[in-house]
Protein backbone atom coordinates (compact mmCIF):
# COMPACT_ATOMS: atom_id res chain seq x y z
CA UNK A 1 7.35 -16.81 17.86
CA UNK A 2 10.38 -17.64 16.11
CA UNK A 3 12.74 -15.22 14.79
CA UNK A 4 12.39 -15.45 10.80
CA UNK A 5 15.12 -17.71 9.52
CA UNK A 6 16.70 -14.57 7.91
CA UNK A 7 16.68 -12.87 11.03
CA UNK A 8 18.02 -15.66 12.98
CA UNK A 9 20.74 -17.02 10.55
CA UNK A 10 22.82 -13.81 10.79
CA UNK A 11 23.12 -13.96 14.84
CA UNK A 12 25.69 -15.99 16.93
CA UNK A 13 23.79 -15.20 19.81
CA UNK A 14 20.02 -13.85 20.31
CA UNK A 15 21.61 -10.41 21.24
CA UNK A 16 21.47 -7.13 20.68
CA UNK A 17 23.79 -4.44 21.42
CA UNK A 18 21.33 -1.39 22.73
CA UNK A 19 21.68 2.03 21.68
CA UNK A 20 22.64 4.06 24.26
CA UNK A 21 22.81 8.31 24.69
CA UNK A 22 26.57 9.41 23.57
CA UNK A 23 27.85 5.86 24.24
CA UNK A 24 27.20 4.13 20.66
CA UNK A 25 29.00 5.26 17.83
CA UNK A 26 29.84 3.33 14.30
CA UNK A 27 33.32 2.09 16.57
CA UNK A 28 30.40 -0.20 18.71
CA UNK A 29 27.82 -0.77 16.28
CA UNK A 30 30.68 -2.30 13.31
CA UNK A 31 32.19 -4.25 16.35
CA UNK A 32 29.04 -5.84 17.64
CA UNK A 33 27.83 -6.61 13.88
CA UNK A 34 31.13 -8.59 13.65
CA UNK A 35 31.30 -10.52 16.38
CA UNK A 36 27.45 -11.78 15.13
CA UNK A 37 25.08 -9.51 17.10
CA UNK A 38 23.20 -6.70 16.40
CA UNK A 39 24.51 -3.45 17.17
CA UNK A 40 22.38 -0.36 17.22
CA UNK A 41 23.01 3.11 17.78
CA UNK A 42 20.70 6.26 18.18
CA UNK A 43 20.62 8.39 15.27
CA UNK A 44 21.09 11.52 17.66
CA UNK A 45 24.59 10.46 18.64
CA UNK A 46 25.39 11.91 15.41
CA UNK A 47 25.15 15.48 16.10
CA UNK A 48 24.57 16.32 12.96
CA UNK A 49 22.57 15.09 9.74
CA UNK A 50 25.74 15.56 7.78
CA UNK A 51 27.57 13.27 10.55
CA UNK A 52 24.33 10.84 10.62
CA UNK A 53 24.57 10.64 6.82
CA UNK A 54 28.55 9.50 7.62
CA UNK A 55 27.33 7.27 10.09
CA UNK A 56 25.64 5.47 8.10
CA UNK A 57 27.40 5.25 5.36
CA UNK A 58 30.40 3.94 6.80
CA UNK A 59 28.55 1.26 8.77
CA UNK A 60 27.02 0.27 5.53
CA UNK A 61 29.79 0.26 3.95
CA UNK A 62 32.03 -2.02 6.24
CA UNK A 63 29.77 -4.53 7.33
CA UNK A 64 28.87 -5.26 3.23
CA UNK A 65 33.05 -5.12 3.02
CA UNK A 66 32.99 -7.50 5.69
CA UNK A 67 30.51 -10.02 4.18
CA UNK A 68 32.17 -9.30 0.64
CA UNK A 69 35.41 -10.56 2.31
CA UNK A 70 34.36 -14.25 2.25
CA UNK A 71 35.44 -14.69 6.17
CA UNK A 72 33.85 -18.12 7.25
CA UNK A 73 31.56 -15.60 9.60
CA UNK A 74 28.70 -14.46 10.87
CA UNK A 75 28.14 -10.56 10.20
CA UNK A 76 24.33 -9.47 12.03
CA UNK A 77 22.65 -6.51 10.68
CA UNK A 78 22.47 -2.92 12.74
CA UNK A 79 20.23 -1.38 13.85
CA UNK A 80 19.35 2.83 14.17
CA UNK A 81 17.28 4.01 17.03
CA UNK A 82 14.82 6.71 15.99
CA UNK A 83 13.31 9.23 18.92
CA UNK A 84 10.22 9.66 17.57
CA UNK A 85 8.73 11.79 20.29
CA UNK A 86 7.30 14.86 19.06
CA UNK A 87 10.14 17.14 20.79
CA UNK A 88 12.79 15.59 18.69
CA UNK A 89 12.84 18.35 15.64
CA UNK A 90 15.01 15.77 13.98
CA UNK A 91 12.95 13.48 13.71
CA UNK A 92 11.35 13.48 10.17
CA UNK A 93 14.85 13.80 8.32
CA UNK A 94 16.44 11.16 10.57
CA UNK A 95 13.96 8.67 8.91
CA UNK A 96 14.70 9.98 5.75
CA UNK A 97 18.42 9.17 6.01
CA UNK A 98 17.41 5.89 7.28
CA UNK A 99 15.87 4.81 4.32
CA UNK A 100 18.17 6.19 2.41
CA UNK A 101 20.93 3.78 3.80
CA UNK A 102 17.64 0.97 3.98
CA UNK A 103 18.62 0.36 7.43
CA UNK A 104 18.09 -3.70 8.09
CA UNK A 105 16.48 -2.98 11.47
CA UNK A 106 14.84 -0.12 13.14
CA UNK A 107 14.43 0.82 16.78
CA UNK A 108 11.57 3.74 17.61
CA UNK A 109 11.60 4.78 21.22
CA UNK A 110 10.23 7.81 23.27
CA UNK A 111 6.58 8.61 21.56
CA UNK A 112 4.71 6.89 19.30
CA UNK A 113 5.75 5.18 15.85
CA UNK A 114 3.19 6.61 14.17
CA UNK A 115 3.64 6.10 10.56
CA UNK A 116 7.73 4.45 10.47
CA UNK A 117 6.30 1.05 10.56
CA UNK A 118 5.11 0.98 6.88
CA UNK A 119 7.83 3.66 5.76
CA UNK A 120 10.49 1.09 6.79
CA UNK A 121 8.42 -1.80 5.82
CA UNK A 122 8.25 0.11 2.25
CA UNK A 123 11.92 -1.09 1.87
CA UNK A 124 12.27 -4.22 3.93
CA UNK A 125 13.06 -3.00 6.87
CA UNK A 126 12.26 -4.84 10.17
CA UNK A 127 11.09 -2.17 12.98
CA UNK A 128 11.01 -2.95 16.88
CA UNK A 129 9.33 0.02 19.05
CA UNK A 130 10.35 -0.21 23.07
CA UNK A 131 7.77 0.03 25.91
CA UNK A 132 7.66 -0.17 29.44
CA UNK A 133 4.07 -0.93 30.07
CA UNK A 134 1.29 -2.92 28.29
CA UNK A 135 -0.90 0.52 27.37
CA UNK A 136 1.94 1.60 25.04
CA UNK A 137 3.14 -1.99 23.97
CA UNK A 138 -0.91 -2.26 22.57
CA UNK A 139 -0.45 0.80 21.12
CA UNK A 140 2.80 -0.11 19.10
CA UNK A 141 1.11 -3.53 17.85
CA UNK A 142 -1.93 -1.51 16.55
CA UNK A 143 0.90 0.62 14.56
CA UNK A 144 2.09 -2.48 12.98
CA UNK A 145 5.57 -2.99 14.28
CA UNK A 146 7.48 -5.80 14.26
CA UNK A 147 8.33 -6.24 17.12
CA UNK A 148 8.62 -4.86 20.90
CA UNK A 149 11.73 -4.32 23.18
CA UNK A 150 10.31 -4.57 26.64
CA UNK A 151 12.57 -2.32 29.07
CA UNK A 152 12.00 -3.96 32.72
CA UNK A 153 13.00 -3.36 35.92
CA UNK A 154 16.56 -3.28 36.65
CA UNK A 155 17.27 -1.48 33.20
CA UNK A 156 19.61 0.95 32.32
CA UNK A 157 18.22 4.22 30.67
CA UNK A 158 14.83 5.13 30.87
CA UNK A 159 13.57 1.52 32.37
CA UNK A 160 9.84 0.75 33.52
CA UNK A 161 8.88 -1.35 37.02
CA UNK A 162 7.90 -4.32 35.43
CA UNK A 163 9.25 -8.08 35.76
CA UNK A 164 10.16 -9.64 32.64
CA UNK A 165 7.93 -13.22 34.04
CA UNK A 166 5.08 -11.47 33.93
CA UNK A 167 5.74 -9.05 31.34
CA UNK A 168 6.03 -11.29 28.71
CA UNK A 169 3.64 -13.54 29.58
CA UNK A 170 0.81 -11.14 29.24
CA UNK A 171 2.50 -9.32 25.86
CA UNK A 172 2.22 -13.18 24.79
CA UNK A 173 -1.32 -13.03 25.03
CA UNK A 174 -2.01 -10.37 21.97
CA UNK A 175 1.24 -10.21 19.81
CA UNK A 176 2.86 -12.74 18.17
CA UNK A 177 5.87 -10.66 16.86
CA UNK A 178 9.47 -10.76 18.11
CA UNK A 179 9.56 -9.93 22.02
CA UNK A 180 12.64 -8.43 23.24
CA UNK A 181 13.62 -7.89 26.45
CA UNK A 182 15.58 -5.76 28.41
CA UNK A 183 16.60 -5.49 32.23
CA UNK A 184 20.01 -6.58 33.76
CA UNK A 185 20.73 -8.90 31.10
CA UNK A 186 24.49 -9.20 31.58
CA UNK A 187 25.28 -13.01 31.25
CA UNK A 188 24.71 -15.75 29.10
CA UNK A 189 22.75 -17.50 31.23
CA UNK A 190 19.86 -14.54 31.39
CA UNK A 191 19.91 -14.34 27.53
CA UNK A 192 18.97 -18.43 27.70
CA UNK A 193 16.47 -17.44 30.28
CA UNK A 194 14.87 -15.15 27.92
CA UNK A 195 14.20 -17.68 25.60
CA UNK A 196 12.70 -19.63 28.09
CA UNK A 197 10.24 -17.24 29.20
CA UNK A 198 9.25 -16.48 25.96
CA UNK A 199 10.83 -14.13 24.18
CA UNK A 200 12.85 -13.96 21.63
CA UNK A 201 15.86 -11.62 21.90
CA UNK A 202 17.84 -10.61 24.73
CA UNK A 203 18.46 -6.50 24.99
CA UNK A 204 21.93 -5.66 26.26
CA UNK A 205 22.76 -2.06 27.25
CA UNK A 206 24.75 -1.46 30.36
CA UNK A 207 27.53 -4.13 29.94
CA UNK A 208 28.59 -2.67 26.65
CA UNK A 209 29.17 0.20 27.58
CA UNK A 210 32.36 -0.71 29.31
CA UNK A 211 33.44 -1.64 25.92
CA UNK A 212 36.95 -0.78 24.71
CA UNK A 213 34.88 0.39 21.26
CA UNK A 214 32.12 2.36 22.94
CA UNK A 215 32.14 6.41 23.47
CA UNK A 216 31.96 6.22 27.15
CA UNK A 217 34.00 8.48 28.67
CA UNK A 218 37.03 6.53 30.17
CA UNK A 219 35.88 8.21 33.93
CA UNK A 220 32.25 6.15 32.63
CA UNK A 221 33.52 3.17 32.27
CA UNK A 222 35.76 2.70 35.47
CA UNK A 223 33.03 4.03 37.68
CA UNK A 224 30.47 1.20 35.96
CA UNK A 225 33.66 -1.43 36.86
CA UNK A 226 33.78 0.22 40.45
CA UNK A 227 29.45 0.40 40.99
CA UNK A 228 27.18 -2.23 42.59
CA UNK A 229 23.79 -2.91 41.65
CA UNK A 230 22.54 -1.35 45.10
CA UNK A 231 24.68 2.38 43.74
CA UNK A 232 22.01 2.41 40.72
CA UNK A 233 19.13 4.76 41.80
CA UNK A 234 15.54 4.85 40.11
CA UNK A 235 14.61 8.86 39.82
CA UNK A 236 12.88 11.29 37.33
CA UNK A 237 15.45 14.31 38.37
CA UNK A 238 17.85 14.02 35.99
CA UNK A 239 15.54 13.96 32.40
CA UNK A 240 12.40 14.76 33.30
CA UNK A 241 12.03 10.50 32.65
CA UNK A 242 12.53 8.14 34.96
CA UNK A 243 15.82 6.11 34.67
CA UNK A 244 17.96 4.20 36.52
CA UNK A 245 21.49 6.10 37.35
CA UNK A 246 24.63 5.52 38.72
CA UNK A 247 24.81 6.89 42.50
CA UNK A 248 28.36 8.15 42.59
CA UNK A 249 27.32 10.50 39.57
CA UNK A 250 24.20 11.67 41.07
CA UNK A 251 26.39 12.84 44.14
CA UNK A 252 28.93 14.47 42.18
CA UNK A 253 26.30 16.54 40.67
CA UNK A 254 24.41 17.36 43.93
CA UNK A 255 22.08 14.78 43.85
CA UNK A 256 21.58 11.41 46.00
CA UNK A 257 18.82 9.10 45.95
CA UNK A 258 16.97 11.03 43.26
CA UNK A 259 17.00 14.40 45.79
CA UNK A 260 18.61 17.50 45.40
CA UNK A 261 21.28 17.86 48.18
CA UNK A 262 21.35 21.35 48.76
CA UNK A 263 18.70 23.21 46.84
CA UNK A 264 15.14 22.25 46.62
CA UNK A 265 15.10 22.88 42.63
CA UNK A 266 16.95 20.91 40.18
CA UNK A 267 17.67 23.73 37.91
CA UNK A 268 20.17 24.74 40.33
CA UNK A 269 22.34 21.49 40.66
CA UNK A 270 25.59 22.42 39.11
CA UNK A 271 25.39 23.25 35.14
CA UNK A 272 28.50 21.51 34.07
CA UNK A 273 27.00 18.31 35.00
CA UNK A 274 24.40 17.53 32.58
CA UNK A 275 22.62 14.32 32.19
CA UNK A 276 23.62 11.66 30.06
CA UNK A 277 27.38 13.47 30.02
CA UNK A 278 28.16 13.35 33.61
CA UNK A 279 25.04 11.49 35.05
CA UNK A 280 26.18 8.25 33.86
CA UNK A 281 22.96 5.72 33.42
CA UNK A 282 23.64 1.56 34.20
CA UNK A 283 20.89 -0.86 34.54
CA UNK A 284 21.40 -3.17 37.99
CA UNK A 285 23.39 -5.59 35.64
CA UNK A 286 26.27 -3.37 36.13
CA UNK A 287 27.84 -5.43 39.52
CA UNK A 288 28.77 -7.94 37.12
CA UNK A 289 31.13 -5.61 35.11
CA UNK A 290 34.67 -6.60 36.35
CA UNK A 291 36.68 -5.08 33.65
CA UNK A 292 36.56 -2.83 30.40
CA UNK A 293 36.78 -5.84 27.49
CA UNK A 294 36.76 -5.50 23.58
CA UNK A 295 32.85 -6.45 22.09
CA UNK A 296 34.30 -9.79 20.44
CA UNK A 297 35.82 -10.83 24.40
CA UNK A 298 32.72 -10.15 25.38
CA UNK A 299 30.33 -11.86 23.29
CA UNK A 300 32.74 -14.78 23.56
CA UNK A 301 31.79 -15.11 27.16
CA UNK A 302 27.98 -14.85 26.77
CA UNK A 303 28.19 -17.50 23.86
CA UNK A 304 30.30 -19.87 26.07
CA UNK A 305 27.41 -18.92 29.08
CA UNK A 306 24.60 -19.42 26.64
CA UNK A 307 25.34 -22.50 24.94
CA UNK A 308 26.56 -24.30 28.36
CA UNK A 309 22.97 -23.08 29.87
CA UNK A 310 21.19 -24.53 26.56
CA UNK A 311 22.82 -27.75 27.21
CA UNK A 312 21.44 -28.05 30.26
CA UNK A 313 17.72 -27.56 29.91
């Protein structure tokens, strides 16, 4: 399927900037939105609703400054990631700041969407859900969604096992939304590739985060420049979820290869390094990370990879 032409003509590049745990802030989102791709942020970054409700505001309100402006560019919509697992207390007045700002684009993860399809639909909203297998990604459709991010292997965060060939070859066979995918995407040759197979957008996490706009802790971001895909380790120790992390972190905390090092029970691997703050996540893309760039250098580079791998098939 084709993106709709409303969609489409408000992206440089089929891209979007993933939301990531205490990485994405308004900084990233603004940033990716301006150099024409989406950028999307979880809504529990903001630790507050009163922060949330700034959030959003000021997003709002610079990227409609920015199109206001008249510069000869492209400015993509955003994008706010909703946890809508029923553990997240937040959930319900999350949403409810969400369409108060009438977010353009809506990412559910971690549960089911339940109901936020036709809430978001209600104002125009477009909602994607992710999945990692084809029981949930069923589910989603049947909830009405617009689309599905499909988190593969090799992603960053809580990834699934799956290939992307296969993958979206069989989600082909029953939905006929927008497919996203995610899974070491870090050039702009995979993002053609995606089309190719398929889908529709490409899903790019790990190599923004060593972003000069993200939140990642400066520590974050050289380790990601210093890692190789074989230092990212696939274990359920850290959240409870599988993920992929990064193996230097795991050993500073106690951990290697998904084990404890020293104590057969996780609750007793060192308090002060929690997950997500000092058990740094990165997808396998992350041996292509040379340097921490701005979003605009960035994207600059996967347009001048994409369009010279379009040209050639």
């Amino acid at each position: 399927m084709a993106l709709p032409k409303n969609l489409q003509d408000q992206l440089r590049l089929p891209v979007i900037a993933a939301p990531m745990f205490l990485v994405s802030g308004p900084n990233l989102v603004t940033a990716a939105c301006r150099a024409g791709i989406v950028g999307a942020f979880p809504t529990l970054n903001a630790r507050t609703l009163d922060v949330l409700d700034d959030w959003l505001s000021e997003i709002t309100t610079t990227l409609e400054d920015l199109k206001r402006s008249g510069a000869n560019q492209i400015i993509a919509p955003y994008a706010a990631n909703l946890i809508v697992h029923k553990t997240n207390a937040r959930a319900a007045d999350d949403l409810a700041l969400v369409e108060k700002y009438k977010a353009p684009l809506v990412i559910t993860s971690v549960g089911h969407p339940g109901d936020t399809a036709e809430r978001i639909h209600a104002y125009g909203g477009i909602i994607f859900h992710d999945v990692i297998n084809l029981h949930h990604a069923k589910k989603a459709a049947e909830a009405g969604v617009d689309g599905l991010i499909l988190v593969c292997a090799g992603a960053g965060g809580h990834a699934g096992l799956m290939n992307p060939l296969t993958f979206v070859a069989q989600i082909r066979e029953f939905f006929d939304g927008i497919v996203i995918v995610a899974g070491a995407i870090s050039n702009g040759q995979a993002v053609r590739a995606v089309e190719v197979m398929g889908a529709d957008l490409a899903y790019l996490g790990t190599r923004f985060i060593a972003c000069k706009e993200s939140m990642a802790d400066e520590d974050y971001s050289g380790m990601l420049v210093e890692a190789e895909s074989k230092d990212i380790v696939y274990t359920d120790k850290v959240s409870g979820i599988h993920g992929n992390f990064i193996r230097q972190s795991l050993e500073q905390a106690g951990l290697v290869d998904g084990a404890v090092l020293n104590d057969d029970e996780f609750a007793h691997v060192d308090e002060k390094k929690k997950a997500w703050k000092q058990i740094w996540s990165a997808g396998q893309g992350v041996g292509e990370i040379q340097s921490v760039e701005s979003v605009e250098t960035l994207v600059s580079e996967l347009e001048s990879e994409y369009k010279e791998a379009k040209a050639m098939h």
